[in-house]
N, C-alpha and C. Protein backbone atom coordinates (compact mmCIF):
# COMPACT_ATOMS: atom_id res chain seq x y z
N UNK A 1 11.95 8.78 39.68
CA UNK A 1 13.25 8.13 39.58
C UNK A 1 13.03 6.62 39.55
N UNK A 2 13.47 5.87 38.84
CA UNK A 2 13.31 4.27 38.28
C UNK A 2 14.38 3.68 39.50
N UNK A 3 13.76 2.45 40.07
CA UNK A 3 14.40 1.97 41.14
C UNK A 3 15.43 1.10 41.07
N UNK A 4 16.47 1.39 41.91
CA UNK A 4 17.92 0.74 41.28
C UNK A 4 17.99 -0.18 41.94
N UNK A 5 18.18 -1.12 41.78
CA UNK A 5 18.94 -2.58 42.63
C UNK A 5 19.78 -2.29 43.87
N UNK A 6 20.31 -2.59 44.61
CA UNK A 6 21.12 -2.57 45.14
C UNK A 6 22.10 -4.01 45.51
N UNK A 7 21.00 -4.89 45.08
CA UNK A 7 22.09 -6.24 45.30
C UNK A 7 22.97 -6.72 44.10
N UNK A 8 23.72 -7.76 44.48
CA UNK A 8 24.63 -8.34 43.69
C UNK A 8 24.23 -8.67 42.64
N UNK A 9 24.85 -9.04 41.24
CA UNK A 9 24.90 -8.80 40.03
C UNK A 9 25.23 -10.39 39.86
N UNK A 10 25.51 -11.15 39.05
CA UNK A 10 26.23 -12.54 39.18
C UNK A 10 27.47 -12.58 38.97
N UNK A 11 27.96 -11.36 38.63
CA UNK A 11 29.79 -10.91 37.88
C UNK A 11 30.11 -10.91 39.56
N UNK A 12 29.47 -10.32 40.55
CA UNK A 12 29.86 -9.96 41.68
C UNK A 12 29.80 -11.02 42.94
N UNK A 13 29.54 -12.48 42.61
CA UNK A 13 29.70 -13.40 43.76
C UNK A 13 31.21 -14.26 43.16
N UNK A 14 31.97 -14.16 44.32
CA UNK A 14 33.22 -15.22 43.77
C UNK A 14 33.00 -16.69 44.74
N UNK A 15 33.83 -17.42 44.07
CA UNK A 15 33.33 -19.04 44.80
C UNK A 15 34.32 -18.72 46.31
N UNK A 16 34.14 -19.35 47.19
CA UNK A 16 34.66 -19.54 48.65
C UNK A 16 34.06 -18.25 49.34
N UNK A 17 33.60 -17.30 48.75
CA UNK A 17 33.74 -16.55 49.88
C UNK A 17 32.23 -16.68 51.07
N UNK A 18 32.27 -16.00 51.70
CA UNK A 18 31.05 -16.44 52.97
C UNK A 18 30.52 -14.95 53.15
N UNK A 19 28.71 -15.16 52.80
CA UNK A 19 28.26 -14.09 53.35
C UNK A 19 27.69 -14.29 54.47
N UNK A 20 27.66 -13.23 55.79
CA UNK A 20 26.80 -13.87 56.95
C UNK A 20 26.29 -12.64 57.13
N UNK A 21 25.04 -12.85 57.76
CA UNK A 21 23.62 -12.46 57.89
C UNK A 21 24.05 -11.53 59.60
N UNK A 22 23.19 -10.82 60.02
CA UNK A 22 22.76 -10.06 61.08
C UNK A 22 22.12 -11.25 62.17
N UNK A 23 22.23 -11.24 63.39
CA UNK A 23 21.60 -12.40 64.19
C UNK A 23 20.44 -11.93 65.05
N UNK A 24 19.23 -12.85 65.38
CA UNK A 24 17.69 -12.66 65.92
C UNK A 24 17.73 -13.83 66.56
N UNK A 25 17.29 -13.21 67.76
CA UNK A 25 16.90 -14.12 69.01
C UNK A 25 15.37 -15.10 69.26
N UNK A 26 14.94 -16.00 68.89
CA UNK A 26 14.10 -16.94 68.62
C UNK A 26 13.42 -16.97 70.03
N UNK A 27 12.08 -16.64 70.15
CA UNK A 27 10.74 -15.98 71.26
C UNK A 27 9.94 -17.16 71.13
N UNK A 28 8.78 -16.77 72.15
CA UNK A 28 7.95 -17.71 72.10
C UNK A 28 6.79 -17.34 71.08
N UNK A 29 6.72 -16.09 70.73
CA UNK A 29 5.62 -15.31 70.17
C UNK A 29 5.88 -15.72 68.61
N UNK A 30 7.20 -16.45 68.08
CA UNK A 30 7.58 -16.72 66.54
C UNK A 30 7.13 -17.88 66.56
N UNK A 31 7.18 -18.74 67.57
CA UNK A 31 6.64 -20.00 66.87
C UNK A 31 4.76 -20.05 67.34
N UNK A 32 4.51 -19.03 68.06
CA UNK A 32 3.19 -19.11 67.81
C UNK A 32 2.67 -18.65 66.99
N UNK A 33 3.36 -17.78 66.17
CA UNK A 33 2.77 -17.02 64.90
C UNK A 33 2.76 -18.00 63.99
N UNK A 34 4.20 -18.77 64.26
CA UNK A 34 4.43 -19.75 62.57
C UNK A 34 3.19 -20.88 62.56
N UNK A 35 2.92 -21.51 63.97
CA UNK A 35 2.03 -22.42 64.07
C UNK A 35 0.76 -21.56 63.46
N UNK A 36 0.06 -20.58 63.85
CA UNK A 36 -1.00 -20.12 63.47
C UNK A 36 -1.07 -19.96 61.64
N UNK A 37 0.24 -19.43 61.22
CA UNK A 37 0.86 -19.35 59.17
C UNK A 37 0.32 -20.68 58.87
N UNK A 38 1.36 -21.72 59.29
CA UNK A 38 1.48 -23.11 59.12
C UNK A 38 0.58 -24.14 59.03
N UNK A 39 -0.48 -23.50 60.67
CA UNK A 39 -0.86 -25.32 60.81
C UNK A 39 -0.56 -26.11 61.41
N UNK A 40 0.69 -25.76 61.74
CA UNK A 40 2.07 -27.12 62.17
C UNK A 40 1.31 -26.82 63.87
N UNK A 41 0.51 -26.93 64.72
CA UNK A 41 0.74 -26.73 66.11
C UNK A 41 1.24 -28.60 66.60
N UNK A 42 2.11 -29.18 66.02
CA UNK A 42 2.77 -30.09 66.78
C UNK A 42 3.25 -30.05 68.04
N UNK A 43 2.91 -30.44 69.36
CA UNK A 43 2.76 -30.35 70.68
C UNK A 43 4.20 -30.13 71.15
N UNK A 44 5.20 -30.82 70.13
CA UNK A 44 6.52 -30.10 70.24
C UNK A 44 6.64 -28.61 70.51
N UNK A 45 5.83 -27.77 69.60
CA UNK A 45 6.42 -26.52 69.68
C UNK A 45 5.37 -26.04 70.42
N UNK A 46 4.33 -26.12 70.55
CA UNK A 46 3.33 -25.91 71.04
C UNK A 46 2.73 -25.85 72.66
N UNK A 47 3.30 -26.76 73.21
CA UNK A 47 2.97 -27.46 74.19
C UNK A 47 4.11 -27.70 75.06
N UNK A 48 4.04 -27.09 76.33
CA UNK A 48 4.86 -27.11 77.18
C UNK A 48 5.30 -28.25 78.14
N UNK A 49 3.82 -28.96 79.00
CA UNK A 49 4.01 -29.89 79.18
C UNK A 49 4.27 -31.40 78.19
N UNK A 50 3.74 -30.95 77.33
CA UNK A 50 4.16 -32.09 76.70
C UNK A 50 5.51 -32.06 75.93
N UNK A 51 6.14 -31.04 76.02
CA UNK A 51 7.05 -30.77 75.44
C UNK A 51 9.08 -31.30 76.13
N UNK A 52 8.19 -30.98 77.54
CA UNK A 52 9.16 -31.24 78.78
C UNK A 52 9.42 -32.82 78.35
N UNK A 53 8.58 -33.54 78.32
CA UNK A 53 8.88 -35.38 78.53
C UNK A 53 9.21 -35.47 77.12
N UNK A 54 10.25 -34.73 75.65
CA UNK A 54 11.05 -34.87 74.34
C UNK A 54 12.02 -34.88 75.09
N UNK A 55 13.32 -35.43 74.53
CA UNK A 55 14.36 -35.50 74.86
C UNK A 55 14.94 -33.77 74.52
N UNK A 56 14.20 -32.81 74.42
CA UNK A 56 14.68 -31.37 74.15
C UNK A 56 14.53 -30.90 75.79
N UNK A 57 13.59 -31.13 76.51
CA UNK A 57 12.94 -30.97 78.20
C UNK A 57 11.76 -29.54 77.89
N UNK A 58 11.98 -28.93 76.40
CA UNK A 58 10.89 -28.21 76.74
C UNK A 58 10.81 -27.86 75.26
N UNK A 59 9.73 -26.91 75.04
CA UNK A 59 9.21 -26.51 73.10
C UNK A 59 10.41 -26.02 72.72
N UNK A 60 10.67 -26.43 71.42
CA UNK A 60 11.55 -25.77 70.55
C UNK A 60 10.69 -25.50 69.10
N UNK A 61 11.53 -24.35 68.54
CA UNK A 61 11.08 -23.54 67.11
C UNK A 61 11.14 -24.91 65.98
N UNK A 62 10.11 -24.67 65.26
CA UNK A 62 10.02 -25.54 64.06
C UNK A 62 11.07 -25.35 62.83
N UNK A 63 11.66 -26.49 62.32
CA UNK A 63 12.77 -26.21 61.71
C UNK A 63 12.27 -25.50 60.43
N UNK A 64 11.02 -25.25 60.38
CA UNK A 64 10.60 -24.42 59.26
C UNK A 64 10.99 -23.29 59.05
N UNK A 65 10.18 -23.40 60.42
CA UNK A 65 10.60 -21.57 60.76
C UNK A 65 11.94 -20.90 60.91
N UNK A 66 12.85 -22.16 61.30
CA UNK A 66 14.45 -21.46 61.29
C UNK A 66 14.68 -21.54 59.68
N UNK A 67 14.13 -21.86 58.78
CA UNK A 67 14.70 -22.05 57.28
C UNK A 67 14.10 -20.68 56.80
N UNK A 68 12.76 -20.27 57.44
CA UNK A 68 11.81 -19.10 56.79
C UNK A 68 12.79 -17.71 57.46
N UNK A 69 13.13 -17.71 58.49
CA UNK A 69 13.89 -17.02 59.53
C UNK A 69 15.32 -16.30 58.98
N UNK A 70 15.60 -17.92 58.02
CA UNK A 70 17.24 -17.96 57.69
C UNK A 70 16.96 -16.88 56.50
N UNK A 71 15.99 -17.26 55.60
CA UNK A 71 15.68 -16.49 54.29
C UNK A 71 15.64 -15.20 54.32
N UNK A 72 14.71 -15.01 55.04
CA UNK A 72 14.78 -13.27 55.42
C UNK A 72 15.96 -12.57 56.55
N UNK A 73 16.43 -13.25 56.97
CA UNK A 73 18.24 -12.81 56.95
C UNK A 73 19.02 -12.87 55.93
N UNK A 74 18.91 -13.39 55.04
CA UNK A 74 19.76 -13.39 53.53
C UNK A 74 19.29 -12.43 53.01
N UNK A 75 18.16 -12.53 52.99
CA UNK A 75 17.03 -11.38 52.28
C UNK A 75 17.51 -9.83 52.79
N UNK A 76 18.06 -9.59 54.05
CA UNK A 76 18.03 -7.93 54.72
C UNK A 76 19.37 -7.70 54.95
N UNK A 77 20.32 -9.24 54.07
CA UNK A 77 21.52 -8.49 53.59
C UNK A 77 21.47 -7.55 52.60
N UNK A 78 20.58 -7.24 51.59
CA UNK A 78 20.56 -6.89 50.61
C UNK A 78 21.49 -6.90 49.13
N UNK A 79 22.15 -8.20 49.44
CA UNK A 79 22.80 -8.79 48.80
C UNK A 79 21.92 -9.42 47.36
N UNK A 80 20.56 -10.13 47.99
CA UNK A 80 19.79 -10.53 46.60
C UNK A 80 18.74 -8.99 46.18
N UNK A 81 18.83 -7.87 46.78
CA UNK A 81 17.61 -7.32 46.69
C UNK A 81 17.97 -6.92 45.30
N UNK A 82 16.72 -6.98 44.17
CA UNK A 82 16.49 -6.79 42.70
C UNK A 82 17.16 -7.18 41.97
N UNK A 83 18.14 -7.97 42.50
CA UNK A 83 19.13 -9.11 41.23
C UNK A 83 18.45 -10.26 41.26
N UNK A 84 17.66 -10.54 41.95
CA UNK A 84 17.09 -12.35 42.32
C UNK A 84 15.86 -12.49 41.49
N UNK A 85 16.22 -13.23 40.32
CA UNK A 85 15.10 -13.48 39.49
C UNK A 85 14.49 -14.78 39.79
N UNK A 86 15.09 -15.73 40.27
CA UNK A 86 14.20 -16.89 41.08
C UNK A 86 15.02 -17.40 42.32
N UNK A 87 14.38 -18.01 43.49
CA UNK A 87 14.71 -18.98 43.77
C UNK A 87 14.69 -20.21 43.38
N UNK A 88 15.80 -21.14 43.13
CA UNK A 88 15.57 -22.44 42.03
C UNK A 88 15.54 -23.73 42.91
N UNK A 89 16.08 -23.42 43.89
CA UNK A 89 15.88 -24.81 44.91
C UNK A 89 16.71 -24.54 46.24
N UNK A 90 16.00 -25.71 46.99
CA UNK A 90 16.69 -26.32 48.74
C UNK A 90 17.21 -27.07 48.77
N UNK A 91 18.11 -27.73 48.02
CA UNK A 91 18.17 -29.68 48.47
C UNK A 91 19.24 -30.03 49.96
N UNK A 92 19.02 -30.86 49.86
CA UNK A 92 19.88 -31.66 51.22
C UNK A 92 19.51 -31.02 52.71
N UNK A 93 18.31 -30.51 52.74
CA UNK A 93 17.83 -29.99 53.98
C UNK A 93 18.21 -30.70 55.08
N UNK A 94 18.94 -30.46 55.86
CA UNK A 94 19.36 -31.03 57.76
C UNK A 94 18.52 -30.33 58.45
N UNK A 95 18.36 -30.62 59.51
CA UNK A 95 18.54 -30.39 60.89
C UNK A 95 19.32 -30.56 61.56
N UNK A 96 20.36 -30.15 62.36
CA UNK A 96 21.26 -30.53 63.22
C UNK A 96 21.67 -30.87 64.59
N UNK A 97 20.62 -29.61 64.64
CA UNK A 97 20.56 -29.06 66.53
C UNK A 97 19.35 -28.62 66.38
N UNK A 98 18.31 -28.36 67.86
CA UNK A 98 17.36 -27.79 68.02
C UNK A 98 17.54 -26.29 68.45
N UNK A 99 16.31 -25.55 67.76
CA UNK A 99 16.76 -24.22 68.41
C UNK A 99 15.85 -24.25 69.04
N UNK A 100 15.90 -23.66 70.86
CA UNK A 100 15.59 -23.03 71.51
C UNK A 100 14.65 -21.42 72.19
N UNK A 101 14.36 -21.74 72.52
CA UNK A 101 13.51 -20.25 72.71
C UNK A 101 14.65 -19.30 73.23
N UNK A 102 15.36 -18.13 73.08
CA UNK A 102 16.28 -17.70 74.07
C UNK A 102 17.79 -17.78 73.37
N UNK A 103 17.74 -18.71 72.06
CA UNK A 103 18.81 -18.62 71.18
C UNK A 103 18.80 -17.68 69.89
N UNK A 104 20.02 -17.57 69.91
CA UNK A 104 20.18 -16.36 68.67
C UNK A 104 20.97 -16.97 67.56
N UNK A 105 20.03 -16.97 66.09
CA UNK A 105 20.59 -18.01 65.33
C UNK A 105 21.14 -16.53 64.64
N UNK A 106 22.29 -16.88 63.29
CA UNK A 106 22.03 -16.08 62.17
C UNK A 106 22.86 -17.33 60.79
N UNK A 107 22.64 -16.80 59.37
CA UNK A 107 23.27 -17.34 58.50
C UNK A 107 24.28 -17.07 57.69
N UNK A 108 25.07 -18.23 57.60
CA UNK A 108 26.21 -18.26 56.72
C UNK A 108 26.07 -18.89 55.26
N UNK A 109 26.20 -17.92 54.35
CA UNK A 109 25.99 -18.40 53.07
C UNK A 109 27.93 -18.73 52.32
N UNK A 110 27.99 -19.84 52.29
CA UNK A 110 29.26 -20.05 51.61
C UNK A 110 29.23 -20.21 49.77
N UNK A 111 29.52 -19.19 48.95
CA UNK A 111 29.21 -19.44 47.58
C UNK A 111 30.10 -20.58 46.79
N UNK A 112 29.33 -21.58 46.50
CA UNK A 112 30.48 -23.17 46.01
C UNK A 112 30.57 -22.56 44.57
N UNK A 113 29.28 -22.21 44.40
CA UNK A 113 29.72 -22.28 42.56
C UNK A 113 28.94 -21.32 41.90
N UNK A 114 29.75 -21.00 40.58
CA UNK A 114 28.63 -19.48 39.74
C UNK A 114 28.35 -20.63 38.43
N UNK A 115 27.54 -20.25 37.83
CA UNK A 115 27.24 -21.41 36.81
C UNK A 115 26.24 -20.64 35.80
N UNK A 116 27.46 -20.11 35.01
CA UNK A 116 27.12 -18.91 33.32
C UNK A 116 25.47 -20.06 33.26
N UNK A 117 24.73 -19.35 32.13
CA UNK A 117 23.35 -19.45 31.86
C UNK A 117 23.60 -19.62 30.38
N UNK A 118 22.69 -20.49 30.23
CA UNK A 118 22.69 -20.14 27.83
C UNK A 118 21.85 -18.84 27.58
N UNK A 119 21.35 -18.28 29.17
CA UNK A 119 20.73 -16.91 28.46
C UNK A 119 21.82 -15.64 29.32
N UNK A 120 21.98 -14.72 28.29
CA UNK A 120 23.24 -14.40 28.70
C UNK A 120 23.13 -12.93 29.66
N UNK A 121 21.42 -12.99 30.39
CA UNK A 121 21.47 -12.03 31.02
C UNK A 121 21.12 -12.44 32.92
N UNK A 122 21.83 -13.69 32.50
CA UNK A 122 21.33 -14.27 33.94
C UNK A 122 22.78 -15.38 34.15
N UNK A 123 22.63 -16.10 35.67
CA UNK A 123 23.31 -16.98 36.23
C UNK A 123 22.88 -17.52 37.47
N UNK A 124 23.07 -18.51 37.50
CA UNK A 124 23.15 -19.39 39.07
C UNK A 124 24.40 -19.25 39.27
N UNK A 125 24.20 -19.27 41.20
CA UNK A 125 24.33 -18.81 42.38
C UNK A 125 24.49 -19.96 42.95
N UNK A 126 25.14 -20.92 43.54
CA UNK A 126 24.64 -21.88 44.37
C UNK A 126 25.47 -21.94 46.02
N UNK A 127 24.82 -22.17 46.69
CA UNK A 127 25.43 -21.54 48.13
C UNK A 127 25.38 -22.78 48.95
N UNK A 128 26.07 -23.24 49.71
CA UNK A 128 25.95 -23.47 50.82
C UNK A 128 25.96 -23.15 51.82
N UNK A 129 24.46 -23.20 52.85
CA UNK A 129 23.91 -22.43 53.88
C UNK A 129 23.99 -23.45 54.96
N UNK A 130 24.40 -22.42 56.15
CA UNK A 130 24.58 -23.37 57.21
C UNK A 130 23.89 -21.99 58.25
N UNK A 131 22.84 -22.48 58.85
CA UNK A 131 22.69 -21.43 60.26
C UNK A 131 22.67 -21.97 61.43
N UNK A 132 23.68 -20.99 62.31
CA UNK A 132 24.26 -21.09 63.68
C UNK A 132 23.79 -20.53 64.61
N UNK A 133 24.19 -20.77 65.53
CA UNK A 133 23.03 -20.57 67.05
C UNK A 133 24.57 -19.67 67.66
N UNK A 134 24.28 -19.07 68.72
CA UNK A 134 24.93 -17.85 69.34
C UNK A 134 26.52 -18.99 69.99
N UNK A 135 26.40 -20.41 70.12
CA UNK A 135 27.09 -21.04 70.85
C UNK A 135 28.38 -21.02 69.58
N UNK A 136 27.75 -20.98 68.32
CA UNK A 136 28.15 -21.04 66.70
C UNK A 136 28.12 -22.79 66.51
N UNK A 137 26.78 -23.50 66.84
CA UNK A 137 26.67 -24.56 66.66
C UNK A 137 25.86 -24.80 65.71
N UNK A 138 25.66 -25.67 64.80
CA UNK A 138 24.84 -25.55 63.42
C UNK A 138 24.16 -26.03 63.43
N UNK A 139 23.02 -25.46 63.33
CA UNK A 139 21.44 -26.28 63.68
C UNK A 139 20.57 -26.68 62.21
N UNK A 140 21.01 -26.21 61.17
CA UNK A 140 20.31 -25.98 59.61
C UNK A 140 21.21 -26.01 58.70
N UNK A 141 21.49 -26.90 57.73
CA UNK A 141 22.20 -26.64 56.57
C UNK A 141 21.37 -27.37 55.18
N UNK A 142 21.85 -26.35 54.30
CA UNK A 142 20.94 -26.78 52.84
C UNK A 142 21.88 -26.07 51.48
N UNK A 143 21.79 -26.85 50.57
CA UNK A 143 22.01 -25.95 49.68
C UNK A 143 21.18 -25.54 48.70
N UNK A 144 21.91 -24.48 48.04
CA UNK A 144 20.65 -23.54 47.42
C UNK A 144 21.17 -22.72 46.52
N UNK A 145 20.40 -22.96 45.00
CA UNK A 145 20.63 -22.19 44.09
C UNK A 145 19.21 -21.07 43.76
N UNK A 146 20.41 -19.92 43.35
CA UNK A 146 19.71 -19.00 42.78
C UNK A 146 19.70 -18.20 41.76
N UNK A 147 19.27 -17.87 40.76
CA UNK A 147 19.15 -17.29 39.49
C UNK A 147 19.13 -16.12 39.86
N UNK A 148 20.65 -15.50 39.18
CA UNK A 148 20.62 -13.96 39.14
C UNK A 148 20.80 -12.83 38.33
N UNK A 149 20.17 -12.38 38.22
CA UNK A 149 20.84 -11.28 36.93
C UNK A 149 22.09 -11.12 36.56
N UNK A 150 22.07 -11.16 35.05
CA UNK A 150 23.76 -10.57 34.92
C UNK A 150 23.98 -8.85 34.80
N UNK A 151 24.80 -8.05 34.96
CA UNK A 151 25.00 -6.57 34.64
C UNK A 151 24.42 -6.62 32.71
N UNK A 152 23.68 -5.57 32.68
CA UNK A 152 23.45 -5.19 31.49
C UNK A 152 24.26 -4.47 30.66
C-alpha cells in the first residue's frame, strides 16, 4: 500500500487561524543532550554554580533547543507530515523569556499568509510562531515560511 500523507495540503491552511502544539516539560537531561548535539556547553546551561551568579539564579535551556523542541511539536501535529516539501526560512528570531528546567513550553503557530507559487503544485505557508511556557508567557517567537504541496 503507497503511503498517504496525512498532513495539510496548502488549499487547507486559512490566514488567522492558530495551530497549537501538545506541551513537554523541559529536564535537565535535554539540555545535556543538546550541549553534547551542539557543542554549545556554555556555563549558562551547563553549570550550576556558575549559573546561580546570571541574573536567571540558576541553568536555563538553550534557546536553540527551545526552537529544535518547538519544531518537533509542529512536527507531531501532523499537520506538515508529507505535505512539507521545504522548510524556507526563520527570520526575526526572539528570545523573550528564559526557559527553565521544570517549565512546560508548547507552540502556537498563527497562519499570516498563503502565497500561490508560479509552480502550480506547491505554496507557501508563512506562520507566525510564538512558544509559551505553562504560565502562557512567551519565551520564542519567529516567523516562518513553508513550502507545501498543493492537492493533485
Amino acid at each position: 500500500m503507497a503511503y498517504q500523507p496525512r498532513g495539510r495540503h496548502f488549499e487547507d491552511f486559512k490566514v488567522g487561524e492558530v495551530i497549537e502544539t501538545s506541551a513537554r516539560t523541559i529536564n535537565p537531561a535535554d539540555v545535556t543532550l543538546f550541549a553534547g548535539l551542539s557543542g554549545d556547553y556554555n556555563p549558562l546551561h551547563t553549570d550550576e554554580e556558575t549559573a546561580k551568579q546570571t541574573p536567571f539564579g540558576s541553568r536555563i535551556a538553550h534557546g536553540m533547543l527551545t526552537v529544535s523542541i518547538s519544531t518537533g511539536q509542529q512536527n507531531l501535529t501532523g499537520v506538515f507530515e508529507g505535505t512539507t516539501l521545504a522548510l524556507l526560512g526563520m527570520d526575526r528570531l526572539r528570545f523573550t523569556a528564559a526557559v527553565k528546567f521544570g517549565d512546560t513550553i508548547h507552540t502556537e503557530m498563527t497562519v499570516r499568509e498563503v502565497k500561490e507559487s508560479s509552480r502550480p503544485d506547491r505554496g507557501t505557508v508563512l506562520l507566525d510562531v510564538a512558544v509559551k511556557n505553562q504560565r502562557g508567557d512567551t519565551v520564542a517567537t519567529w516567523d516562518q515560511a513553508v513550502l507545501i504541496r498543493r492537492r493533485g
